[in-house]
N, C-alpha and C. Protein backbone atom coordinates (compact mmCIF):
# COMPACT_ATOMS: atom_id res chain seq x y z
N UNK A 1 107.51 54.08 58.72
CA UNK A 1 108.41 53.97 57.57
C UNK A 1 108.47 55.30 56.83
N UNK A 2 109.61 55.44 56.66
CA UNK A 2 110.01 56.96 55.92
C UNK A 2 109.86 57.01 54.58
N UNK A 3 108.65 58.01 54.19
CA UNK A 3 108.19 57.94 52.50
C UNK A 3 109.65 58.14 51.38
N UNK A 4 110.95 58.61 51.91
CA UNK A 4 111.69 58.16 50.68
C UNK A 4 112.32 57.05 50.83
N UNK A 5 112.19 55.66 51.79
CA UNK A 5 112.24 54.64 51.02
C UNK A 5 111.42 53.86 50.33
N UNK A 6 110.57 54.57 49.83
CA UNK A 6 110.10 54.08 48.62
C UNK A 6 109.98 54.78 47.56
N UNK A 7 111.24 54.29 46.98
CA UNK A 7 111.90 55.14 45.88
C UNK A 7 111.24 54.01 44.27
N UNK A 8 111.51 54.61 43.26
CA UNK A 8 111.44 54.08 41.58
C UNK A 8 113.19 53.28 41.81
N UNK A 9 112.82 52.10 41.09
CA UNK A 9 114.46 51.12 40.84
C UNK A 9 114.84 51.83 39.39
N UNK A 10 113.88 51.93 38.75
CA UNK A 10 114.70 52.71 37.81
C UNK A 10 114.23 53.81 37.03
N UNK A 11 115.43 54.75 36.68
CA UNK A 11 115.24 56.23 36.45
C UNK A 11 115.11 56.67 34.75
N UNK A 12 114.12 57.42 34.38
CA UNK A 12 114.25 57.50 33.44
C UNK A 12 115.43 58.14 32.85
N UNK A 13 115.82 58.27 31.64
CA UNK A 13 116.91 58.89 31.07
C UNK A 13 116.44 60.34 30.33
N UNK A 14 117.08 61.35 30.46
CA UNK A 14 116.74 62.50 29.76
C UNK A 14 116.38 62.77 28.68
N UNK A 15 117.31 61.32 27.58
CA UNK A 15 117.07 61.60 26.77
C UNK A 15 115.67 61.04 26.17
N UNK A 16 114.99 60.72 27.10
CA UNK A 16 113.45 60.36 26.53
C UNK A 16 112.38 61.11 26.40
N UNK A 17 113.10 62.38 26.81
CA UNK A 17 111.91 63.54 26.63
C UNK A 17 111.84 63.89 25.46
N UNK A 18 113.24 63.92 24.46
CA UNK A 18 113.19 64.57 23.07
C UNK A 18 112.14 63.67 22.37
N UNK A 19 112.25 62.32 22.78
CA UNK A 19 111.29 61.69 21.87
C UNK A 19 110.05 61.99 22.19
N UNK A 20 109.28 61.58 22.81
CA UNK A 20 108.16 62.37 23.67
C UNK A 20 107.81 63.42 23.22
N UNK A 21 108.48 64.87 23.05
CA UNK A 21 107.98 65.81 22.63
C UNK A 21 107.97 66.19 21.20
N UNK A 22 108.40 64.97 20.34
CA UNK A 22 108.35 65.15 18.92
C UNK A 22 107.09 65.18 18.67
N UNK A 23 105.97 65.16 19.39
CA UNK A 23 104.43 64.96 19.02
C UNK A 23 103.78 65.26 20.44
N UNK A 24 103.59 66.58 20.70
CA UNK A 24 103.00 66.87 21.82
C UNK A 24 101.50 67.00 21.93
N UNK A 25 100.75 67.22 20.72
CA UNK A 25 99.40 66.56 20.68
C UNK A 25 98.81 65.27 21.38
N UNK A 26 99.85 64.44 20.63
CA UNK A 26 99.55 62.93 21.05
C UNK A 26 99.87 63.06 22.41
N UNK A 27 101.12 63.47 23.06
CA UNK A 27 101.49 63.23 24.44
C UNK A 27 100.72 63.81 25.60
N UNK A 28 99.81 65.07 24.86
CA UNK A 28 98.67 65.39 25.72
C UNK A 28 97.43 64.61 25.82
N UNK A 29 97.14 64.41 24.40
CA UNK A 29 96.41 63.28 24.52
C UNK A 29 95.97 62.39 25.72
N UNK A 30 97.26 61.65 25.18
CA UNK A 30 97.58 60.39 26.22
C UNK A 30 97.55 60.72 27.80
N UNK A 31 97.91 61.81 28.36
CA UNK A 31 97.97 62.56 29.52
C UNK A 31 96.61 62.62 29.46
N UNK A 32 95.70 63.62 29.00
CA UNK A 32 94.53 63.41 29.77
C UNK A 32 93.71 62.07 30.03
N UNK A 33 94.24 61.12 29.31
CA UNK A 33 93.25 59.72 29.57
C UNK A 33 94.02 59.12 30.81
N UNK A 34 95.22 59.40 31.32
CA UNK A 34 95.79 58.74 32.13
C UNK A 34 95.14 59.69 33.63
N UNK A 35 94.82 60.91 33.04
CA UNK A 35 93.98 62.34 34.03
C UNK A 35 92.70 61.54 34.74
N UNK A 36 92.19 61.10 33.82
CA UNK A 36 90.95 60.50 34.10
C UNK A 36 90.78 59.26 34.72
N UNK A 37 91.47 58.06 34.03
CA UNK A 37 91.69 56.82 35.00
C UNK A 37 92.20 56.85 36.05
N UNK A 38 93.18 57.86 36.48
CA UNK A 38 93.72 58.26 38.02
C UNK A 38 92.20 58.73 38.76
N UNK A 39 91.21 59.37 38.11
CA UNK A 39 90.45 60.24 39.01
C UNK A 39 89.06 59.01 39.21
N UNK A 40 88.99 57.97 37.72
CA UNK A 40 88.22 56.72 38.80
C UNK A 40 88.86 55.51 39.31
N UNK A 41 90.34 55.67 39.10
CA UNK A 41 90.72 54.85 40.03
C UNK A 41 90.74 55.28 41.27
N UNK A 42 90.88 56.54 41.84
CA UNK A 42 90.36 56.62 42.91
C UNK A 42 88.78 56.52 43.93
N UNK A 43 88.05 57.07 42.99
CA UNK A 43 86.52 56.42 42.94
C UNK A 43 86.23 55.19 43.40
N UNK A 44 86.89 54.26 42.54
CA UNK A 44 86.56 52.80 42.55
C UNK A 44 87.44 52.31 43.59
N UNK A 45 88.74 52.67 44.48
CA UNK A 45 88.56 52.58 45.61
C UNK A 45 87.79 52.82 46.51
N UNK A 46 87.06 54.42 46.58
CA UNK A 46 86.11 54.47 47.24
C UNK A 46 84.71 53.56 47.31
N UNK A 47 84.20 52.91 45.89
CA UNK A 47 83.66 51.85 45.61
C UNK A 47 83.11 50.49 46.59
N UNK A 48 84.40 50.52 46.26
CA UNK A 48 84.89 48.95 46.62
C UNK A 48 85.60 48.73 48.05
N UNK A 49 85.81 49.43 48.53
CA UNK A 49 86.61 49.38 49.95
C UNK A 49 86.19 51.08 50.42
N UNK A 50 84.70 50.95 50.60
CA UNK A 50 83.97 52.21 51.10
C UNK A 50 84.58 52.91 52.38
N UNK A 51 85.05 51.41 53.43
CA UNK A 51 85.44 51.74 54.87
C UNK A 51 86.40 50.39 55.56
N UNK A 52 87.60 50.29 55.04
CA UNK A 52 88.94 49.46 55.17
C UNK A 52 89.28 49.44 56.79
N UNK A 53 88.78 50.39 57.05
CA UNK A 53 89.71 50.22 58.17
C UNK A 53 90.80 51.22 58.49
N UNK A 54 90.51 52.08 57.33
CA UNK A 54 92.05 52.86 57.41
C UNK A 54 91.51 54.01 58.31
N UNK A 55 92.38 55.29 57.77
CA UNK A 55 92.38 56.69 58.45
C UNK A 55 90.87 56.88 58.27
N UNK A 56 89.99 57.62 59.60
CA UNK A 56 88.98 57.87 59.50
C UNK A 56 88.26 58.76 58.20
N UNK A 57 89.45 59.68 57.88
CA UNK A 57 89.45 60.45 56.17
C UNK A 57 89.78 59.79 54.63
N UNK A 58 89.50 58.30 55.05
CA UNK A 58 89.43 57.54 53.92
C UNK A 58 88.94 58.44 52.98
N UNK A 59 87.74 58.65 52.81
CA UNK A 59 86.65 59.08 52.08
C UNK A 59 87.03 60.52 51.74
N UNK A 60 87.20 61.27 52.61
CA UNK A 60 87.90 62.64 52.27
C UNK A 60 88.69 62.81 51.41
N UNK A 61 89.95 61.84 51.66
CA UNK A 61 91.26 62.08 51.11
C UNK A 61 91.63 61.26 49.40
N UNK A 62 90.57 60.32 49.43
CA UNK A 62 90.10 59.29 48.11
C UNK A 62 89.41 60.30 46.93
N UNK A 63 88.24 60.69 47.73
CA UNK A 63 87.44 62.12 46.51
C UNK A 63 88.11 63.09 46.89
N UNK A 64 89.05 63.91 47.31
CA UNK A 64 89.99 64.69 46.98
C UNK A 64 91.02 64.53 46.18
N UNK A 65 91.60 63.35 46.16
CA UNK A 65 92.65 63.15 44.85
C UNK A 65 91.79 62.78 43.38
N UNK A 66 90.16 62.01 43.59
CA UNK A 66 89.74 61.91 42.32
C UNK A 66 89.30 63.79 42.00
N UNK A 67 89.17 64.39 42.52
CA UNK A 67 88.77 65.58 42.18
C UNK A 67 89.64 66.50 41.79
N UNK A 68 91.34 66.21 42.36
CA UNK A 68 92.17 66.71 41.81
C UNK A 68 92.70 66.61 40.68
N UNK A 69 92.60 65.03 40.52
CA UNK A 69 92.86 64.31 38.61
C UNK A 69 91.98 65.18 38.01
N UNK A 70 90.44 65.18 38.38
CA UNK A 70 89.24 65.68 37.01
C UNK A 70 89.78 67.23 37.11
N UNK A 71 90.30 67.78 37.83
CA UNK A 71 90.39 69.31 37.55
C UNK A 71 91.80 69.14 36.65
N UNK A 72 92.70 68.06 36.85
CA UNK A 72 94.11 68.28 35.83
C UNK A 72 93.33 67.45 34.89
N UNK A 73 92.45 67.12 34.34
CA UNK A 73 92.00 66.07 33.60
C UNK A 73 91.43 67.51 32.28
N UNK A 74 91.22 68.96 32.87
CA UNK A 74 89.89 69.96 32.77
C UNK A 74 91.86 70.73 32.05
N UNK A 75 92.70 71.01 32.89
CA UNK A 75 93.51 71.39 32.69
C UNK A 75 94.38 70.99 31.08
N UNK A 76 94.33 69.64 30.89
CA UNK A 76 95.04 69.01 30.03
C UNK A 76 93.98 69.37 28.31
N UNK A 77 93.34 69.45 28.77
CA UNK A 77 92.14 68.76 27.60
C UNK A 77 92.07 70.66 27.30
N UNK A 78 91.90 71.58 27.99
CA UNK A 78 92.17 72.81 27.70
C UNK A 78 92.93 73.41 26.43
N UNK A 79 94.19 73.05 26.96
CA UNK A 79 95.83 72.82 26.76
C UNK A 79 95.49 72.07 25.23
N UNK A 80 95.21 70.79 25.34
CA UNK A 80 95.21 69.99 24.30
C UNK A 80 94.41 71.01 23.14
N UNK A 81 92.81 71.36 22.98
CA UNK A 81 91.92 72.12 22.53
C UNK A 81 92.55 73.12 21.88
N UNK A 82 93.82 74.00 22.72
CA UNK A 82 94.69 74.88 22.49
C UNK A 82 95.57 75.28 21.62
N UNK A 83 95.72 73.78 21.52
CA UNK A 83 96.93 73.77 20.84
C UNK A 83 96.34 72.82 19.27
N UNK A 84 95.12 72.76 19.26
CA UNK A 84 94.55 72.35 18.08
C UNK A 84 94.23 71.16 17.97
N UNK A 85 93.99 70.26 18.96
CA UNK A 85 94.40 68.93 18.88
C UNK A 85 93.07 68.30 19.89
N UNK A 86 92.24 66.94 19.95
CA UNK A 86 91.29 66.55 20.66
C UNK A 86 91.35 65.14 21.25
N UNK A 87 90.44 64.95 22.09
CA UNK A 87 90.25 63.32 22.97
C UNK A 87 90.10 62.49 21.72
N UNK A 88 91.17 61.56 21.18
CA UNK A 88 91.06 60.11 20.83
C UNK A 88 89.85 59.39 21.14
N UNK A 89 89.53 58.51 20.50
CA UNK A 89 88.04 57.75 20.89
C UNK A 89 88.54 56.66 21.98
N UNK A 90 89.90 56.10 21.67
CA UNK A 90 90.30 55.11 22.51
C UNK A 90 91.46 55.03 23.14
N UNK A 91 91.90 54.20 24.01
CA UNK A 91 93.59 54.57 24.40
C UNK A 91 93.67 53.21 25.24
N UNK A 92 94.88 53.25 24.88
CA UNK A 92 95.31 51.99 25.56
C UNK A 92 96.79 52.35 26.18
N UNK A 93 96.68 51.70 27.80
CA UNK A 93 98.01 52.07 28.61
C UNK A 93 98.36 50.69 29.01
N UNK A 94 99.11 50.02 27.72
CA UNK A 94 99.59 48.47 28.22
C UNK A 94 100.45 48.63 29.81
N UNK A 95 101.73 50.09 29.86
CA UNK A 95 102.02 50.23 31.06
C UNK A 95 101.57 49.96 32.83
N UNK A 96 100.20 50.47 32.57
CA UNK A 96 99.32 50.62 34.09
C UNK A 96 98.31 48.93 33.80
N UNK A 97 98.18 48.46 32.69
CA UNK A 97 97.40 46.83 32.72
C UNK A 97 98.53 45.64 32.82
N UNK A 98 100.02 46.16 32.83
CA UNK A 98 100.80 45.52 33.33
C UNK A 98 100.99 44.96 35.01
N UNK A 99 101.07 46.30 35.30
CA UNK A 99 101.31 46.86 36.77
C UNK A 99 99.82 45.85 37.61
N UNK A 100 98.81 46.21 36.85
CA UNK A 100 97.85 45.78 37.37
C UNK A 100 97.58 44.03 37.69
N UNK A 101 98.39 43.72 36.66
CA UNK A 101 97.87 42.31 36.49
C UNK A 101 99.25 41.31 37.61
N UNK A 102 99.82 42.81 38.60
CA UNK A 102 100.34 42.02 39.60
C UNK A 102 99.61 42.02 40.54
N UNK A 103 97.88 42.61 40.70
CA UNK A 103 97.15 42.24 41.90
C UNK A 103 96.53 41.31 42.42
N UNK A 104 97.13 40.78 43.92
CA UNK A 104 96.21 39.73 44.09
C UNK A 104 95.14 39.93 44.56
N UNK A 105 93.91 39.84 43.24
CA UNK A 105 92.50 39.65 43.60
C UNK A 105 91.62 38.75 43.71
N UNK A 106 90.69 39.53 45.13
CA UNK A 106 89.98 38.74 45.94
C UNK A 106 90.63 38.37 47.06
N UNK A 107 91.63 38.98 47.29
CA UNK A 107 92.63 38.39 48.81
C UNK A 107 92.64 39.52 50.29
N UNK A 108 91.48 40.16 49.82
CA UNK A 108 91.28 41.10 50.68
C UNK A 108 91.83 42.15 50.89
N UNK A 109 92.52 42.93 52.41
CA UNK A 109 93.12 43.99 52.49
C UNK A 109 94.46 43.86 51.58
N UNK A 110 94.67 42.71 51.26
CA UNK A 110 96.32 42.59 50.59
C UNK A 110 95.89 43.07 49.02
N UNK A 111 95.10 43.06 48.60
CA UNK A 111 94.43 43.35 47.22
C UNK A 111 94.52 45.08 47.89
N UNK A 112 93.77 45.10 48.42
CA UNK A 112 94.01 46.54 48.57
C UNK A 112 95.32 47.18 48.73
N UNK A 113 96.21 46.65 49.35
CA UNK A 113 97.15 47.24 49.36
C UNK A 113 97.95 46.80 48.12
N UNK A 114 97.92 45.79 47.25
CA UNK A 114 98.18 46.20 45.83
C UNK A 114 98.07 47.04 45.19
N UNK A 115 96.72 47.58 45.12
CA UNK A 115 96.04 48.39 44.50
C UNK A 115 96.31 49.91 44.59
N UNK A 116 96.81 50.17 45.98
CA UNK A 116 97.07 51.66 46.47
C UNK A 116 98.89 51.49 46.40
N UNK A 117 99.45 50.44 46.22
CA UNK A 117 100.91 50.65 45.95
C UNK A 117 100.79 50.85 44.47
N UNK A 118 100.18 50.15 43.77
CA UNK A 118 100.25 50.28 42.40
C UNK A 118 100.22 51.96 42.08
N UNK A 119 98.84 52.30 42.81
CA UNK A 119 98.71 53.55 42.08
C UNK A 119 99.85 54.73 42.90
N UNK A 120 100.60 54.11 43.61
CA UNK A 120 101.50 55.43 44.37
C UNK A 120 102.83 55.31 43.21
N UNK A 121 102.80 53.55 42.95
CA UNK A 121 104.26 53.70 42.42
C UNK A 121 103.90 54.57 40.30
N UNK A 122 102.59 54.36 40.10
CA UNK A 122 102.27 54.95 38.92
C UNK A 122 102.42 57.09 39.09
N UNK A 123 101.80 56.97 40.48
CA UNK A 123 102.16 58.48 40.55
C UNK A 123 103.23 59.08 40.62
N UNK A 124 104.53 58.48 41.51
CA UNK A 124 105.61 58.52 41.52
C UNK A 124 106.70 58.70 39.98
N UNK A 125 105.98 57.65 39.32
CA UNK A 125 106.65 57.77 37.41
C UNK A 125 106.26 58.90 37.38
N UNK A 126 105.16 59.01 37.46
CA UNK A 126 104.37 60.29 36.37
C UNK A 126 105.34 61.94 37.15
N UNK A 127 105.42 61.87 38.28
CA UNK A 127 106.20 63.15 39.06
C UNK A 127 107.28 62.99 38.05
N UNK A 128 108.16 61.72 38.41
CA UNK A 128 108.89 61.67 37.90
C UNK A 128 109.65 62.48 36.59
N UNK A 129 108.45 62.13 35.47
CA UNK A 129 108.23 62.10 34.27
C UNK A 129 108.30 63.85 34.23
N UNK A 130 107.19 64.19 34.77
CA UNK A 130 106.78 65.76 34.42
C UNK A 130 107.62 66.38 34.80
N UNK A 131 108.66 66.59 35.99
CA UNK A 131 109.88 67.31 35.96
C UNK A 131 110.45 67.32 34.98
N UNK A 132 110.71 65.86 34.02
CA UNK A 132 111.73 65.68 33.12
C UNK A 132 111.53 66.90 31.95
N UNK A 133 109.52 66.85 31.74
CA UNK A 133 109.47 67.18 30.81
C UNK A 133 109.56 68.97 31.11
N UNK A 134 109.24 69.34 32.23
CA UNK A 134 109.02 70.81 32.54
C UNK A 134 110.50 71.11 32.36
N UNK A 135 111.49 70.68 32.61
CA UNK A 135 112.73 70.93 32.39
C UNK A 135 113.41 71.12 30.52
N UNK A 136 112.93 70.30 30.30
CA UNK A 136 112.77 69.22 29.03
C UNK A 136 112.20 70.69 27.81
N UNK A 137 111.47 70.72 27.79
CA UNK A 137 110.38 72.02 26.99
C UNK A 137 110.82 73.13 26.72
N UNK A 138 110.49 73.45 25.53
CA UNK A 138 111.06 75.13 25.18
C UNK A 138 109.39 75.52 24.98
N UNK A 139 108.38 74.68 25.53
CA UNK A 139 106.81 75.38 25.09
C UNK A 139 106.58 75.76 26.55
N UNK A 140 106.24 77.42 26.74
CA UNK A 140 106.00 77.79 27.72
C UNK A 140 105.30 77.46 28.72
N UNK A 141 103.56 76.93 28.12
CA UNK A 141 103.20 76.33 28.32
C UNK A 141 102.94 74.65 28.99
N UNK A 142 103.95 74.07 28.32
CA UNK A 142 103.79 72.82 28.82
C UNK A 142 104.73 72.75 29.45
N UNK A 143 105.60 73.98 29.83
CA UNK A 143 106.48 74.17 30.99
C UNK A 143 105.78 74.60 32.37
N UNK A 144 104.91 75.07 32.12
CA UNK A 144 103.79 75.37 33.32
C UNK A 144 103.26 74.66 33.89
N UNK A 145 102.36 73.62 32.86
CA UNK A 145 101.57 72.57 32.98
C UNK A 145 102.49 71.41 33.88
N UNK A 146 102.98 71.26 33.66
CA UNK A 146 104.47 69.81 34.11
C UNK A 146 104.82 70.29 35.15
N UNK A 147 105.35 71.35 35.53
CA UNK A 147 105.81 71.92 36.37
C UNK A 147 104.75 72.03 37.75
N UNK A 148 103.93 72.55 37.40
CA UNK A 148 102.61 71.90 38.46
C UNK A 148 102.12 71.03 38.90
N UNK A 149 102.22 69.76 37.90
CA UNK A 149 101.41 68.90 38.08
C UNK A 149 102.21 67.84 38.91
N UNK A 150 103.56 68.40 38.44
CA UNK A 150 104.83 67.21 39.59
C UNK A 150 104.52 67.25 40.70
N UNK A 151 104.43 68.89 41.69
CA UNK A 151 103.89 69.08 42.71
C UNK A 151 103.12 68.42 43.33
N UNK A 152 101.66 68.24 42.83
CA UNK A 152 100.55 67.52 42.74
C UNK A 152 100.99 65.88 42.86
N UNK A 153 101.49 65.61 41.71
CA UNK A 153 101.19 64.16 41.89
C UNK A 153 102.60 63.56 43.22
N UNK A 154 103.45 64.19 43.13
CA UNK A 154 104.52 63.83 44.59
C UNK A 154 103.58 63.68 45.09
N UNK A 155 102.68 64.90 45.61
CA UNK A 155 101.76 64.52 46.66
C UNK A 155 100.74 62.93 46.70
N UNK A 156 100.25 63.05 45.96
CA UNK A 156 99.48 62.10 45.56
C UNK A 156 100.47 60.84 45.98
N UNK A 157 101.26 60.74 45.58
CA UNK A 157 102.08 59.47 45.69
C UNK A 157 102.39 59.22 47.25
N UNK A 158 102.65 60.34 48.17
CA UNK A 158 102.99 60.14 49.16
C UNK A 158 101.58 59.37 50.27
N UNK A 159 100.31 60.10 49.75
CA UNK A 159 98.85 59.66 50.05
C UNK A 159 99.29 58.41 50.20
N UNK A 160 98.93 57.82 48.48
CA UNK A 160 98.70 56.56 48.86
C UNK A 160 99.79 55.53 49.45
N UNK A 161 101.11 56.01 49.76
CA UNK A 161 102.00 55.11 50.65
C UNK A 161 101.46 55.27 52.00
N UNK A 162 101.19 56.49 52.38
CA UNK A 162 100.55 56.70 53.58
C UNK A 162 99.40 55.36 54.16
N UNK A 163 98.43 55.42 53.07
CA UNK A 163 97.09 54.80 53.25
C UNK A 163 97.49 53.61 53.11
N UNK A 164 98.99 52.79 52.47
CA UNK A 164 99.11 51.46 52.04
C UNK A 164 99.40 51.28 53.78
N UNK A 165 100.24 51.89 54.53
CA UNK A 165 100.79 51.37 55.80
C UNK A 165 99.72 51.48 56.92
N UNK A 166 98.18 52.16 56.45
CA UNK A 166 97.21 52.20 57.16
C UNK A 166 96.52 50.64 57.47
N UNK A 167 96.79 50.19 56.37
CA UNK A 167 95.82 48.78 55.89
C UNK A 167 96.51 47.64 56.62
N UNK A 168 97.97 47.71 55.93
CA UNK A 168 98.38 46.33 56.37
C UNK A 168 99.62 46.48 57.30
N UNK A 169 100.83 46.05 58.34
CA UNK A 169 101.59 45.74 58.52
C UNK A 169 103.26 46.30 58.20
N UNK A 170 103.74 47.55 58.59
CA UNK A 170 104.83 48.35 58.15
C UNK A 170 105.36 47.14 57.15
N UNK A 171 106.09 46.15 57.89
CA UNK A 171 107.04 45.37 57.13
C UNK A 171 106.68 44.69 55.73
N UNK A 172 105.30 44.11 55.69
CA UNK A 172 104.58 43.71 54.89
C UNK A 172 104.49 44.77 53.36
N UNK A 173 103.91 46.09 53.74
CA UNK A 173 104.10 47.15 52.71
C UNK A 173 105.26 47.15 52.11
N UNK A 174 106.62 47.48 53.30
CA UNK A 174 107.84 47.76 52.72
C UNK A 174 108.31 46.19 51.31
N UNK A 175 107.87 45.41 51.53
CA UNK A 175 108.08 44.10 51.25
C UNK A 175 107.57 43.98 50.00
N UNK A 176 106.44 44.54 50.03
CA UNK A 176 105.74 44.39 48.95
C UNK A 176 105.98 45.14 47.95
N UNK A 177 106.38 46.49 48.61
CA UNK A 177 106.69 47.84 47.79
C UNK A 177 108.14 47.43 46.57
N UNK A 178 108.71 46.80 47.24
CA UNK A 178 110.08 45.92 47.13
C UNK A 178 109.81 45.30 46.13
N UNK A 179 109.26 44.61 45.71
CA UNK A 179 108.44 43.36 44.53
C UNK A 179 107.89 44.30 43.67
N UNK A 180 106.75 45.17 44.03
CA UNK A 180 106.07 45.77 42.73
C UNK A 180 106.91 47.03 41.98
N UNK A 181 107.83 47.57 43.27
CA UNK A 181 108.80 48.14 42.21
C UNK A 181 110.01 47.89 41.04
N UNK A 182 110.52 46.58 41.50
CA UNK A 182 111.21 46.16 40.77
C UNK A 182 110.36 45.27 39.44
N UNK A 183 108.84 44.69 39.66
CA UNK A 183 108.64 44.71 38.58
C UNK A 183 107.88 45.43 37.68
N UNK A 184 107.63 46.65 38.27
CA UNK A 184 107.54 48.37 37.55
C UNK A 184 108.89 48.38 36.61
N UNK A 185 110.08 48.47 37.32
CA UNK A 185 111.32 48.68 36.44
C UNK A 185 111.46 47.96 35.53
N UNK A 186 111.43 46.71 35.46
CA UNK A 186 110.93 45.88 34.30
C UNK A 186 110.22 46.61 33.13
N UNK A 187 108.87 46.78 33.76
CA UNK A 187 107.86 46.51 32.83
C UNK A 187 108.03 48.13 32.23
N UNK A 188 108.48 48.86 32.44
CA UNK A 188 108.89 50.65 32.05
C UNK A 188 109.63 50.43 31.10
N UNK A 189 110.93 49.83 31.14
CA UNK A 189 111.81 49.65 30.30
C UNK A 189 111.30 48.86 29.14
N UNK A 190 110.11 48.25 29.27
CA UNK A 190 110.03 47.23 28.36
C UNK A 190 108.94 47.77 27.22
N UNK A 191 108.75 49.34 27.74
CA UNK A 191 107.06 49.59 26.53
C UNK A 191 107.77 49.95 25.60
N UNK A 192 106.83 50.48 24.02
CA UNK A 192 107.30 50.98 23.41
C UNK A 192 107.23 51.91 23.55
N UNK A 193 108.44 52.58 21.83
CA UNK A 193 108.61 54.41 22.32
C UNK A 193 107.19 55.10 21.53
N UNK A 194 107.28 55.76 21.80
CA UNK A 194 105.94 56.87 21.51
C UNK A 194 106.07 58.27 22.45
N UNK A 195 105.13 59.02 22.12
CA UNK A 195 104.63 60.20 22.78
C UNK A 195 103.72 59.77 23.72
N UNK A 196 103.86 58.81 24.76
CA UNK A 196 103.31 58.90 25.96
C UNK A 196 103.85 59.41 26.92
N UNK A 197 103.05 59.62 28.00
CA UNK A 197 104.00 59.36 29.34
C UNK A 197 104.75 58.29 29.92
N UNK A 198 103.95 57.29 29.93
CA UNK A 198 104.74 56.22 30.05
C UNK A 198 105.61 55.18 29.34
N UNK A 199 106.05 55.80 28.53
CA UNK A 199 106.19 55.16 27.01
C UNK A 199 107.82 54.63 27.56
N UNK A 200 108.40 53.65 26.83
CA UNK A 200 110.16 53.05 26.83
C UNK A 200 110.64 54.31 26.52
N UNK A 201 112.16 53.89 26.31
CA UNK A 201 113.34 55.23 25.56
C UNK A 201 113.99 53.75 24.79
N UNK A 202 113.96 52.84 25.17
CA UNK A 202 114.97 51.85 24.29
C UNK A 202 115.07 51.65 22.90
């Protein structure tokens, strides 16, 4: 199966960057905590599904993307420091506990392959997103930052579609991919606005 059909159902609008960057403290913020839960959500795959069955570089390619989050995790929090601003004590991403609470757990490799669509179709936003904003920016800086990190996370996104068609059944993935994206599009449209990344425009 060819990684661009599995595309986002729906696209953000441009004009959601102006809001977004009315408070770029906060929006870094929020970026590095999303830095970090990417880097043990990959972990806690490694965890929990030590040896699936998949590509013999399970393990390789799992602590290489958590190691790539903690170095953009090292990147953000820099940036943030920089610009005068620090880690929140708490954060909450109703977005990604949405997404989540479409996994079926305890159902085995199909849980897993929830789990690794979830996080491809979350990486996919976030590419998404950071073009908007590298485009988006008159701060040199967070024209740099975005601009890199799209790179990065495309990649990332393509991983874990890769590793979803390792586990289970071409047709099965595509099928599934089908369902959790459309209720991604949903649930995107439906947050509020703020200076997140994943935040509504409505």
């Amino acid at each position: 199966m060819m990684i661009d059909d599995f595309s986002l159902k729906v696209r953000t609008p441009a004009s959601w960057c102006e809001l977004v960057l009315n408070d770029p403290l906060a929006l870094l913020n929020d970026h590095a905590y999303l830095e970090k839960k990417a880097a043990m959500n990959a972990l806690e795959l490694l965890n929990r599904w030590p040896d699936p069955k998949a590509p013999k570089k399970w393990v390789t390619i799992l602590s290489g993307i958590a190691r790539d989050e903690t170095v953009h995790l090292s990147q953000v929090t820099r940036l943030l420091a920089r610009k005068g601003g620090g880690l929140e004590r708490t954060h909450h991403n109703p977005y990604a506990n949405a997404l989540h609470g479409n996994v079926r757990k305890g159902d085995g490799t199909r849980e897993l392959l929830d789990r690794l669509l979830i996080s491809a179709i979350i990486e996919a936003r976030s590419c998404e997103r950071f073009e908007l904003l590298s485009n988006a920016t008159n701060d040199a800086e967070l024209k740099k930052l975005y601009g890199n990190l799209k790179v990065s996370e495309q990649g990332h996104y393509k991983v874990f579609v890769t590793l979803s068609n390792s586990v289970r059944p071409t047709d099965e993935v595509r099928n599934r991919w089908e369902e959790l994206s459309l209720k991604e599009g949903q649930i995107i449209t439906e947050q509020p606005l703020g200076s997140k990344i994943h935040s509504g425009w409505k």
